[in-house]
Protein backbone atom coordinates (compact mmCIF):
# COMPACT_ATOMS: atom_id res chain seq x y z
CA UNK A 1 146.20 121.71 123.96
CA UNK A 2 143.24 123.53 122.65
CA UNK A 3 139.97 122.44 121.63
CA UNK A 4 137.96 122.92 118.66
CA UNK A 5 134.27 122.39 118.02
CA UNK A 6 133.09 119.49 115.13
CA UNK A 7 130.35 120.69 113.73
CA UNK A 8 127.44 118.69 111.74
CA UNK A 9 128.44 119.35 108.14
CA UNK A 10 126.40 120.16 104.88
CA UNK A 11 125.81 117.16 102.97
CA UNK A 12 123.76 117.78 100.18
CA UNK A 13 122.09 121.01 98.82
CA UNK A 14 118.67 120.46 99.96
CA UNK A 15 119.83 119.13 103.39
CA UNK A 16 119.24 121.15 106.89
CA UNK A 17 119.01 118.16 109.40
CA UNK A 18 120.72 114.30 110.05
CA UNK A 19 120.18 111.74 112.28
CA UNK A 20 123.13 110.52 114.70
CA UNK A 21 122.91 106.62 113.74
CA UNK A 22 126.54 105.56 114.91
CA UNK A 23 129.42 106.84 116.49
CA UNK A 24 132.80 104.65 115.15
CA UNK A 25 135.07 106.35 117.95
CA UNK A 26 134.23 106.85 121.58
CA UNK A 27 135.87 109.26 123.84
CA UNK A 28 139.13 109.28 124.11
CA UNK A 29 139.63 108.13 121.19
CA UNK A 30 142.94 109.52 118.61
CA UNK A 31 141.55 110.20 115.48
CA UNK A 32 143.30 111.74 112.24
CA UNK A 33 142.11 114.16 109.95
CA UNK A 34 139.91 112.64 107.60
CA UNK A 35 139.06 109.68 109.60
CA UNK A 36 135.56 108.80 109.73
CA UNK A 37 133.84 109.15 113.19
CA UNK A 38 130.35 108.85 112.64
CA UNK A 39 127.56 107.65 110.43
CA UNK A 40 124.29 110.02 109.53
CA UNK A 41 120.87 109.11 108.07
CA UNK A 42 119.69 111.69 106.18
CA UNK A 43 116.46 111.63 104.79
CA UNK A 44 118.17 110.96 101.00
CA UNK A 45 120.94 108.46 102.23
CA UNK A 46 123.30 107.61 105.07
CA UNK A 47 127.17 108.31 104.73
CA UNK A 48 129.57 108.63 107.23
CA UNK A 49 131.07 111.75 108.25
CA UNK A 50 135.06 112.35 108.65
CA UNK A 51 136.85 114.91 111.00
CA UNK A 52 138.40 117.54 109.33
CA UNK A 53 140.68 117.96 112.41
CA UNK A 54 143.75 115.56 114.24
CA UNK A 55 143.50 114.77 117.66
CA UNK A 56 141.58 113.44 120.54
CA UNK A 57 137.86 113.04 120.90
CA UNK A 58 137.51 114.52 123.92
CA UNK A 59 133.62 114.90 123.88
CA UNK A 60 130.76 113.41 122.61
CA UNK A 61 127.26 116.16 122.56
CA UNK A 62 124.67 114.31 121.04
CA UNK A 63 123.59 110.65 121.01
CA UNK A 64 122.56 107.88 118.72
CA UNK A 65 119.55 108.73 117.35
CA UNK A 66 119.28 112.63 118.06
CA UNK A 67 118.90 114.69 114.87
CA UNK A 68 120.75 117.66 114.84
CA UNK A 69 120.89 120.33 112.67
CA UNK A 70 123.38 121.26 110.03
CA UNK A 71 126.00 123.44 111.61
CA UNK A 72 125.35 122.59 115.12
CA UNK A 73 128.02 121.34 117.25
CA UNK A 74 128.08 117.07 117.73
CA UNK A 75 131.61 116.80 119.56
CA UNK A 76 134.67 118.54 121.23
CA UNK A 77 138.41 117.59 119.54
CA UNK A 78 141.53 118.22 121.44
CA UNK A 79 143.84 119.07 119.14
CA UNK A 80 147.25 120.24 119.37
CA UNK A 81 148.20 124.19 120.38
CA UNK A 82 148.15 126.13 116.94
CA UNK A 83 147.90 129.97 116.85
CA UNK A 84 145.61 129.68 113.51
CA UNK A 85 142.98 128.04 115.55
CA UNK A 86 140.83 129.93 117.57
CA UNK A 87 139.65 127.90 120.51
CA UNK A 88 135.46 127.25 121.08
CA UNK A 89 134.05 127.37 124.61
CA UNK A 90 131.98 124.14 124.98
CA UNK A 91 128.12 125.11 125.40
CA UNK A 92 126.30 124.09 128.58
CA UNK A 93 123.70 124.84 126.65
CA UNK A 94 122.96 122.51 123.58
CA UNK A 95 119.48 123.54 122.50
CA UNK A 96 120.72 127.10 122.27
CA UNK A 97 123.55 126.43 119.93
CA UNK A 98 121.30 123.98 117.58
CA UNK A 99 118.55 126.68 117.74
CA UNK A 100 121.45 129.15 115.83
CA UNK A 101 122.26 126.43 113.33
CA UNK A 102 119.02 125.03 113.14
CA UNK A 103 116.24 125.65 110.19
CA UNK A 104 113.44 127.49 110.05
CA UNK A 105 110.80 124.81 110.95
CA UNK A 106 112.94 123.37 113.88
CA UNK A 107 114.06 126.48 115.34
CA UNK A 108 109.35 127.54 115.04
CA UNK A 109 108.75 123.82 116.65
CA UNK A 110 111.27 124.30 118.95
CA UNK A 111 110.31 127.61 120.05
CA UNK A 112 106.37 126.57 120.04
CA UNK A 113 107.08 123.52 122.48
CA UNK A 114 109.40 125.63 125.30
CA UNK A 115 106.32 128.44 125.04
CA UNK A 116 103.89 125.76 126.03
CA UNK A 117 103.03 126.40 130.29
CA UNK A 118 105.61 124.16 132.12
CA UNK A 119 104.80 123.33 135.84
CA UNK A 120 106.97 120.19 136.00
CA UNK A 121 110.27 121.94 136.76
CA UNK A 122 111.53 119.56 133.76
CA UNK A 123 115.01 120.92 132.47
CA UNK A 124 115.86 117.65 130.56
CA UNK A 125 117.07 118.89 126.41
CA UNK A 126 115.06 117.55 124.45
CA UNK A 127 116.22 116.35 120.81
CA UNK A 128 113.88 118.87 117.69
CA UNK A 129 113.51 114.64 117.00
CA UNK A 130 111.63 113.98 119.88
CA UNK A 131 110.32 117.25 120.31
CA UNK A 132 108.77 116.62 116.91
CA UNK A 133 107.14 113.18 117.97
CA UNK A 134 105.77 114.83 120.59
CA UNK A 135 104.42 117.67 118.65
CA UNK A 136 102.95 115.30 115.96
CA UNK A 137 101.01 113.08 118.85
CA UNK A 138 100.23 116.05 120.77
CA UNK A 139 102.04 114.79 124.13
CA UNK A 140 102.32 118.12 126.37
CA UNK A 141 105.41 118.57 128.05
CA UNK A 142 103.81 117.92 131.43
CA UNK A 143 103.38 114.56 129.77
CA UNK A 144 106.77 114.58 128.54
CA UNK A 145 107.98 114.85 131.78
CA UNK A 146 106.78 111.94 132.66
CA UNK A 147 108.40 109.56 130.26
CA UNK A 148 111.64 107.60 131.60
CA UNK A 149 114.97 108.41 129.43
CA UNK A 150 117.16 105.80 128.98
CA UNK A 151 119.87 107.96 127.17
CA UNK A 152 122.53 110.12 128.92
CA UNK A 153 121.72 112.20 132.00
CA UNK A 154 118.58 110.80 131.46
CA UNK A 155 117.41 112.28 127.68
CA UNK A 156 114.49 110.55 126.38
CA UNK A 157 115.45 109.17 123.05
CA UNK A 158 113.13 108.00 119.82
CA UNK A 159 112.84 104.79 121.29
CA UNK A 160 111.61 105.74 123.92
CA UNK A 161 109.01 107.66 122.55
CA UNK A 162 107.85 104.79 120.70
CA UNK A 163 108.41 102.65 123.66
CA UNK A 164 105.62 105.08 125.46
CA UNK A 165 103.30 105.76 122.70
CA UNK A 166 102.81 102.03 121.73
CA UNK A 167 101.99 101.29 125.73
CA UNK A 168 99.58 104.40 125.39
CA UNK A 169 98.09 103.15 122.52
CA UNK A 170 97.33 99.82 123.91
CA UNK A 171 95.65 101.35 126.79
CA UNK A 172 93.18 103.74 124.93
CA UNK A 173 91.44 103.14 121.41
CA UNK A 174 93.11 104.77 118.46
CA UNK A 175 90.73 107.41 117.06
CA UNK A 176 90.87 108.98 113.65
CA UNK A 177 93.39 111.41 112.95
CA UNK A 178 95.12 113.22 110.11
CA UNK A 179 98.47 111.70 109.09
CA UNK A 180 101.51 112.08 110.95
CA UNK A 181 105.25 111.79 109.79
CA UNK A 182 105.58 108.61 111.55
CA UNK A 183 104.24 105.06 111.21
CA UNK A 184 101.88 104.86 113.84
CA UNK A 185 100.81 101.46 116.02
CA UNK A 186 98.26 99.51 114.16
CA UNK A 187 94.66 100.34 114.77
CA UNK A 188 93.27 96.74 115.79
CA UNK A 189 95.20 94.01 117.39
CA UNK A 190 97.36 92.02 115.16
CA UNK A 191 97.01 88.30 116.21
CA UNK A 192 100.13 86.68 116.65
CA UNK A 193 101.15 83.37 117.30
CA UNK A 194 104.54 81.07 118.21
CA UNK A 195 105.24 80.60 114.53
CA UNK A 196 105.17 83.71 113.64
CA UNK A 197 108.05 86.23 113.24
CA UNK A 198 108.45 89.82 114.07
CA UNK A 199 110.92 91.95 111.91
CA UNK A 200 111.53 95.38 112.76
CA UNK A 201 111.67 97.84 109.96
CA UNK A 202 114.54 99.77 109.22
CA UNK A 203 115.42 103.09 109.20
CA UNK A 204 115.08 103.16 105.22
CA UNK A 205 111.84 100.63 105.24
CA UNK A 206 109.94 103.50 107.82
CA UNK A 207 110.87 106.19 105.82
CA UNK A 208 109.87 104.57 102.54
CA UNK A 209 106.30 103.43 104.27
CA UNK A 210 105.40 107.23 105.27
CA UNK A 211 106.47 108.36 101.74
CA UNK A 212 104.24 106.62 100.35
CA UNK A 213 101.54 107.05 102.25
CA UNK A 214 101.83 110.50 102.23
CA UNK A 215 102.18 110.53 98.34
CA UNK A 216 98.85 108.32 98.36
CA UNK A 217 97.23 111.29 100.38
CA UNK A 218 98.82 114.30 98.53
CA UNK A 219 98.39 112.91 94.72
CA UNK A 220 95.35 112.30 93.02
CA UNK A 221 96.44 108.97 91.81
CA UNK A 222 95.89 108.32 88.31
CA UNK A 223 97.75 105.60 85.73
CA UNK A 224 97.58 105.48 82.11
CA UNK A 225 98.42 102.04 79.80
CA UNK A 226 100.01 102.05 76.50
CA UNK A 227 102.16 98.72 74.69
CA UNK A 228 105.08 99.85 73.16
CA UNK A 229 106.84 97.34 70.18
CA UNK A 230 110.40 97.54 71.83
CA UNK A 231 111.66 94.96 68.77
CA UNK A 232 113.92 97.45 67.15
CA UNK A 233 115.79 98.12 70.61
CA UNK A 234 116.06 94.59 71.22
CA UNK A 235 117.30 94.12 68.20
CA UNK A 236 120.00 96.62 68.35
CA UNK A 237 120.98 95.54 71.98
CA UNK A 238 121.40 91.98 71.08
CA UNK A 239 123.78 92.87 67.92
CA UNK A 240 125.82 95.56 69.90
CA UNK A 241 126.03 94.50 73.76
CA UNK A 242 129.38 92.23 73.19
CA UNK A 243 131.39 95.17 70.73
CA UNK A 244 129.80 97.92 73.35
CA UNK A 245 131.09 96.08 76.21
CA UNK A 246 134.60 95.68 74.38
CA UNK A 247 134.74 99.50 73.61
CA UNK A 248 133.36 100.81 77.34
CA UNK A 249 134.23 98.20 79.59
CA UNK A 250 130.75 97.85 80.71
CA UNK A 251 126.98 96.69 79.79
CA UNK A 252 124.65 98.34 78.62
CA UNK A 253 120.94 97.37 79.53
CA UNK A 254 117.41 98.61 78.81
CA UNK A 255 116.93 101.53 81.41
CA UNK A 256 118.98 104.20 79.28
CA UNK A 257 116.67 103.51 76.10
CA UNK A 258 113.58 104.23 78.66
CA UNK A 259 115.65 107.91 80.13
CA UNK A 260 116.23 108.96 76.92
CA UNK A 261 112.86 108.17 75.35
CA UNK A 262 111.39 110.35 78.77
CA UNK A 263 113.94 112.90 78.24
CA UNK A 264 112.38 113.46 74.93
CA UNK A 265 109.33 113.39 75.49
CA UNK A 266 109.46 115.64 78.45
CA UNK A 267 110.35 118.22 76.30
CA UNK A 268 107.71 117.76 74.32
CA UNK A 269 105.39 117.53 77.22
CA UNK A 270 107.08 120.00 79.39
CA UNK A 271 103.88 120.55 81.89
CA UNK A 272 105.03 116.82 82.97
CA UNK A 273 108.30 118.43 84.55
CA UNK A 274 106.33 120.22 87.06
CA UNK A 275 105.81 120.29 91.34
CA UNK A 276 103.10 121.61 93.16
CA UNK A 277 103.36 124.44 95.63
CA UNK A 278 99.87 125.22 97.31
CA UNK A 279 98.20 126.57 94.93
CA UNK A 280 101.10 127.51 92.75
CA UNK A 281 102.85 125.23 89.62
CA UNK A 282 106.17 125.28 89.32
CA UNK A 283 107.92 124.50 86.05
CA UNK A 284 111.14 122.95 86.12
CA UNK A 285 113.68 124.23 83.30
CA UNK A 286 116.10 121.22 84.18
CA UNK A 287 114.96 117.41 83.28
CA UNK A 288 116.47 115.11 85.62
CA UNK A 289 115.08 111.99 85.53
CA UNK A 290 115.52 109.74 88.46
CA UNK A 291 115.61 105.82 88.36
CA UNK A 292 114.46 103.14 90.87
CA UNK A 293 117.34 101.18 92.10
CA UNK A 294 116.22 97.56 94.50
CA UNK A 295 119.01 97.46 96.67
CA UNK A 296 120.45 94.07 98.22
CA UNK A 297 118.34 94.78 101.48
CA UNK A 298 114.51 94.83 99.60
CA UNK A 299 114.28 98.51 99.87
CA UNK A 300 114.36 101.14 96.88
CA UNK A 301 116.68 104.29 96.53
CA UNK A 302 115.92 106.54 93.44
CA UNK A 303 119.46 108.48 92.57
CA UNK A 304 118.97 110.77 89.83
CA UNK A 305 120.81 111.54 86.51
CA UNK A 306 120.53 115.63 86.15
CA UNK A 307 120.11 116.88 82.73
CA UNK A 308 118.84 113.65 80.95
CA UNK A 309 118.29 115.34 77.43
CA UNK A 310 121.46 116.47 76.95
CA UNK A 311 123.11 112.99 77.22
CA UNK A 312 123.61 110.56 74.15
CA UNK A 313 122.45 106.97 75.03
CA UNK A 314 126.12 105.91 75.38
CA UNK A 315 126.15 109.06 78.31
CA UNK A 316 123.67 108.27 80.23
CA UNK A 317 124.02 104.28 79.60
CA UNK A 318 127.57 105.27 81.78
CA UNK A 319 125.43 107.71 84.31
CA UNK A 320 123.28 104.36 85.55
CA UNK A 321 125.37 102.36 85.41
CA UNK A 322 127.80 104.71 87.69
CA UNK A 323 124.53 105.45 89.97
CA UNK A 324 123.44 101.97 90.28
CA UNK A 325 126.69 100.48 91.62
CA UNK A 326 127.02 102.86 94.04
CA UNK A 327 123.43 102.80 95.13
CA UNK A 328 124.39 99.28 95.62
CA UNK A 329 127.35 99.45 98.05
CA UNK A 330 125.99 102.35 100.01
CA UNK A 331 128.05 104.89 98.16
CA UNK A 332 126.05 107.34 96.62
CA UNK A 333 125.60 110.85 98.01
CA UNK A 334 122.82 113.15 99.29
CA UNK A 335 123.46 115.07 95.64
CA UNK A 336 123.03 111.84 93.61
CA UNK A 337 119.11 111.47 95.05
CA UNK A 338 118.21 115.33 95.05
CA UNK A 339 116.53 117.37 92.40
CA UNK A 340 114.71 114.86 90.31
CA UNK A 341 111.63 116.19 88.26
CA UNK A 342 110.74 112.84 86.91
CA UNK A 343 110.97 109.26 87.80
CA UNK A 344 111.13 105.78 86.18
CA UNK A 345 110.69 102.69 87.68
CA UNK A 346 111.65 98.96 86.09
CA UNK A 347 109.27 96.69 87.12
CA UNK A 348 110.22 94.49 84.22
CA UNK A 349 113.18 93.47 86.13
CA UNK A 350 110.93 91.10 88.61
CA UNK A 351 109.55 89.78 85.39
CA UNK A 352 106.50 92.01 86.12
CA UNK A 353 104.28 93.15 82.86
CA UNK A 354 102.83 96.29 84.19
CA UNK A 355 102.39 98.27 87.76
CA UNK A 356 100.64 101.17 89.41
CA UNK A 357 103.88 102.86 90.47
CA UNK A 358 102.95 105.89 93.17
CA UNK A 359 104.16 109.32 92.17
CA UNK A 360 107.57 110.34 94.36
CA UNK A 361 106.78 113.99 96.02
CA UNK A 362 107.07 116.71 95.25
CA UNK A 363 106.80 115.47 91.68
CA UNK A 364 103.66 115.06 89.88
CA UNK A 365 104.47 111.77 87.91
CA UNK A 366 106.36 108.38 87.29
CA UNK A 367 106.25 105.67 84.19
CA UNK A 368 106.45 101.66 85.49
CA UNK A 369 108.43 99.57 82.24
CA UNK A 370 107.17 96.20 82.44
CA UNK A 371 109.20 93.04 80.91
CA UNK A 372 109.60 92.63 77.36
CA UNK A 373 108.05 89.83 75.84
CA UNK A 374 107.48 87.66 72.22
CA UNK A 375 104.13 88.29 71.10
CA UNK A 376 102.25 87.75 68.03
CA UNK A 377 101.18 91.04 66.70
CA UNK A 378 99.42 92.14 63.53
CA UNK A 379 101.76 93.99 60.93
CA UNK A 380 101.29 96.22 58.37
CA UNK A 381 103.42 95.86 55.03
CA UNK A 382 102.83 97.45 51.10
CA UNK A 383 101.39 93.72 50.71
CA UNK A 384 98.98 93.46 53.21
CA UNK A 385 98.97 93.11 57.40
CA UNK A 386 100.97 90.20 58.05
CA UNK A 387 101.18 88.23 61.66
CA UNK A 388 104.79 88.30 63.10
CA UNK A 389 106.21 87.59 66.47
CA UNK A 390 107.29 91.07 67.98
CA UNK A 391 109.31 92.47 71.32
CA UNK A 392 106.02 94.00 73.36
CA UNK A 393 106.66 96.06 76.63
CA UNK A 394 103.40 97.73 78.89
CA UNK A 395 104.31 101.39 79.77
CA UNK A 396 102.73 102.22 83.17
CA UNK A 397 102.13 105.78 83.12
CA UNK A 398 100.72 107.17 86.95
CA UNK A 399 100.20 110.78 87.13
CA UNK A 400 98.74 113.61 89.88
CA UNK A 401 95.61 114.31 88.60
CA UNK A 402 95.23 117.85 90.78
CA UNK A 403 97.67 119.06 87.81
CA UNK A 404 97.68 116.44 85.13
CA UNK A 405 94.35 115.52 82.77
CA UNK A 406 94.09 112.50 81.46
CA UNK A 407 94.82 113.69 78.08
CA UNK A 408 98.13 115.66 79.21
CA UNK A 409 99.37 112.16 81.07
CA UNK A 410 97.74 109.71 77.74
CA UNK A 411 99.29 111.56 75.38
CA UNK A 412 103.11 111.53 77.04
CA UNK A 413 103.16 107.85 77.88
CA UNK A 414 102.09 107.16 73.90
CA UNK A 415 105.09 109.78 73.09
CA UNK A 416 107.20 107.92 75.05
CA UNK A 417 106.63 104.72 73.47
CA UNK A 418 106.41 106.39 70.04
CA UNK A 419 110.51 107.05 70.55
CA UNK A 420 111.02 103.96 71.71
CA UNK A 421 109.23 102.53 68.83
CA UNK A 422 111.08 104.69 66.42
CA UNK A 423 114.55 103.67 67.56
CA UNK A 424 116.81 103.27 64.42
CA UNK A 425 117.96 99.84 64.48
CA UNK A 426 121.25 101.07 62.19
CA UNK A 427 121.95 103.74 64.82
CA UNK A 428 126.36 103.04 65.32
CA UNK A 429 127.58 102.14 68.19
């Protein structure tokens, strides 16, 4: 029998790292090729993760809840003798083969933590996830040493860093400090009584929370308002949904009238399809225009359709509807969420008019569409303004204001809603 290393694979271009969140097979376990074995959070989504080798899980290297690089090793497979496979020599070692897989900024934090003076005699590994927590709330690693491990020969795992740092916390007053990539323990005692409940956030809720408080702090938060008469696109919908349903075997709903109208005026606007890097703007050639999907749990997952302009409506009516059914049963890749230069978000869909939607990093902007509604509006005919009731709709326009002026960010939002106003209502199907 010979044994072959599984590594942790590449899933998604702009992906280095992953999270351990499940193993489905213990050792000892017979597994066959393509078999799932475990699941991985990344920070775009969480998929689980086949073995593209037969055999028997012999050994398991890292735990729940350890990230680990791309390319490093997570278990040992025994798999049958075969000259074309060139047998691995298990590492005693572990930090030393993530450090050759790992990225840049793992393999510097890494390196920076083992340099700091160690007296303890402490040769626990250490995940780069706890190693990272530690860095962030400046624990030494004298300190370190100190903190029970509950995970295998002893490891200290994420929990148990929070475990420690909410008991430190509750000894000593929180002072000021600048933001961290983690959700820290609430600065004042929350009073709670017998009634009330305590729900833990999820791994998705967390990473959503620092997101956005990290956009809040990056961005320069500003949000333009402009109605837009949607009537003509109402109209349209209403006459075509039944004979477009018929003739693609699925609906089509507001959201790819808002993309394309975007798309459009993007490229109009193209110093809206932009990032910031330091002091450096970078101009993106592509437009892909991401979409906020609520999923069944509460939380939000933006997937992204690449290359927005060049898609008829009927294209990109079939691109979210494809995205948000898979975003929906936990399907979509690390691909589907990366790259987006733009983002819309349908509010409307609570049955909310308008919002103050924050900006998703590293881009520099993001439209809310609020509900549609009757209104009576003034219009203007050869004979005179007349009073009519008409489809209204609030475009919620919230831009970075380091990069944007208000007249760049006014003056999109009305483009936008000038396309959507100009749909032709005799446009075929």
């Amino acid at each position: 029998m010979a044994s072959v290393e599984m590594l942790m694979p590449k899933m998604g271009e702009s992906i280095t790292e992953g999270t351990v969140l499940t193993w489905l097979k213990k050792e000892g376990d017979t597994i066959e090729q393509d078999e799932s074995v475990l699941e991985v959070a990344t920070d775009k989504v969480d998929t689980e993760v086949p073995s593209i080798h037969g055999g028997i899980l012999k050994k398991i290297l890292v735990k729940e809840g350890d990230l680990v690089a791309v390319g490093a090793p997570i278990a040992i497979i025994e798999i049958a003798d075969d000259p074309s496979v060139t047998p691995k020599v298990e590492s005693k070692e572990p930090k030393e083969e993530i450090l050759k897989a790992a990225p840049e900024l793992t393999k510097s934090l890494i390196t920076e933590f083992d340099s700091k003076e160690d007296s303890t005699g402490d040769e626990r590994f250490y995940s780069p996830l706890v190693q990272s927590i530690a860095k962030a709330e400046e624990i030494s690693k004298n300190e370190l040493a100190e903190i029970p491990g509950t995970g295998k020969e002893g490891r200290v795992t994420k929990q148990d860093m929070l475990t420690y740092l909410k008991k430190k916390n509750e000894k000593v007053e929180p002072v000021a400090a600048s933001p961290a990539p983690f959700i820290s323990a609430p600065k004042a005692q929350i009073s709670i009584s017998a009634e009330n409940e305590i729900i833990e956030m999820d791994r998705l809720r967390k990473m959503i929370a620092t997101r956005m408080i990290d956009s809040k702090r990056i961005s320069a938060h500003v949000t333009s308002f402009v109605e837009a008469d949607m009537t003509n696109i109402v109209l349209w919908r209403n006459k075509h949904k039944d004979a477009y349903k018929e003739k693609y075997g699925e609906g089509i709903t507001f959201t790819p009238f808002f993309i394309e109208a975007v798309a459009k005026a993007i490229r109009d606007f193209p110093m809206i399809n932009i990032s910031v890097d330091g002091d450096q703007i970078i101009k993106k050639k592509d437009i892909n225009v991401g979409m906020a999907v609520a999923l069944p749990s509460g939380n939000l997952i933006v997937p992204v359709i690449r290359n927005a302009d060049q898609l008829n409506l009927v294209g990109i009516s079939k691109r979210v509807n494809d995205l948000a059914n898979r975003a929906r049963n936990n399907k979509l890749s690390p691909d589907d969420l990366a790259g987006g230069t733009y983002t819309v978000s349908n509010v409307g869909s609570f049955g909310n008019v308008m919002g103050t939607p924050i900006i998703l990093q590293p881009q520099v902007a993001i439209m809310a569409v609020g509900a549609i509604v009757k209104k009576p509006a003034v219009i203007e005919t050869l004979t005179g303004d007349v009073i009519a009731i008409r489809h209204k709709m609030f475009l919620s326009h919230s831009y970075d204001h380091r990069v944007v002026d208000g007249s760049l960010g006014g003056m999109f939002v009305r483009k936008v809603a000038d396309y959507l106003e100009a749909f032709d209502i005799n446009t075929s199907l």
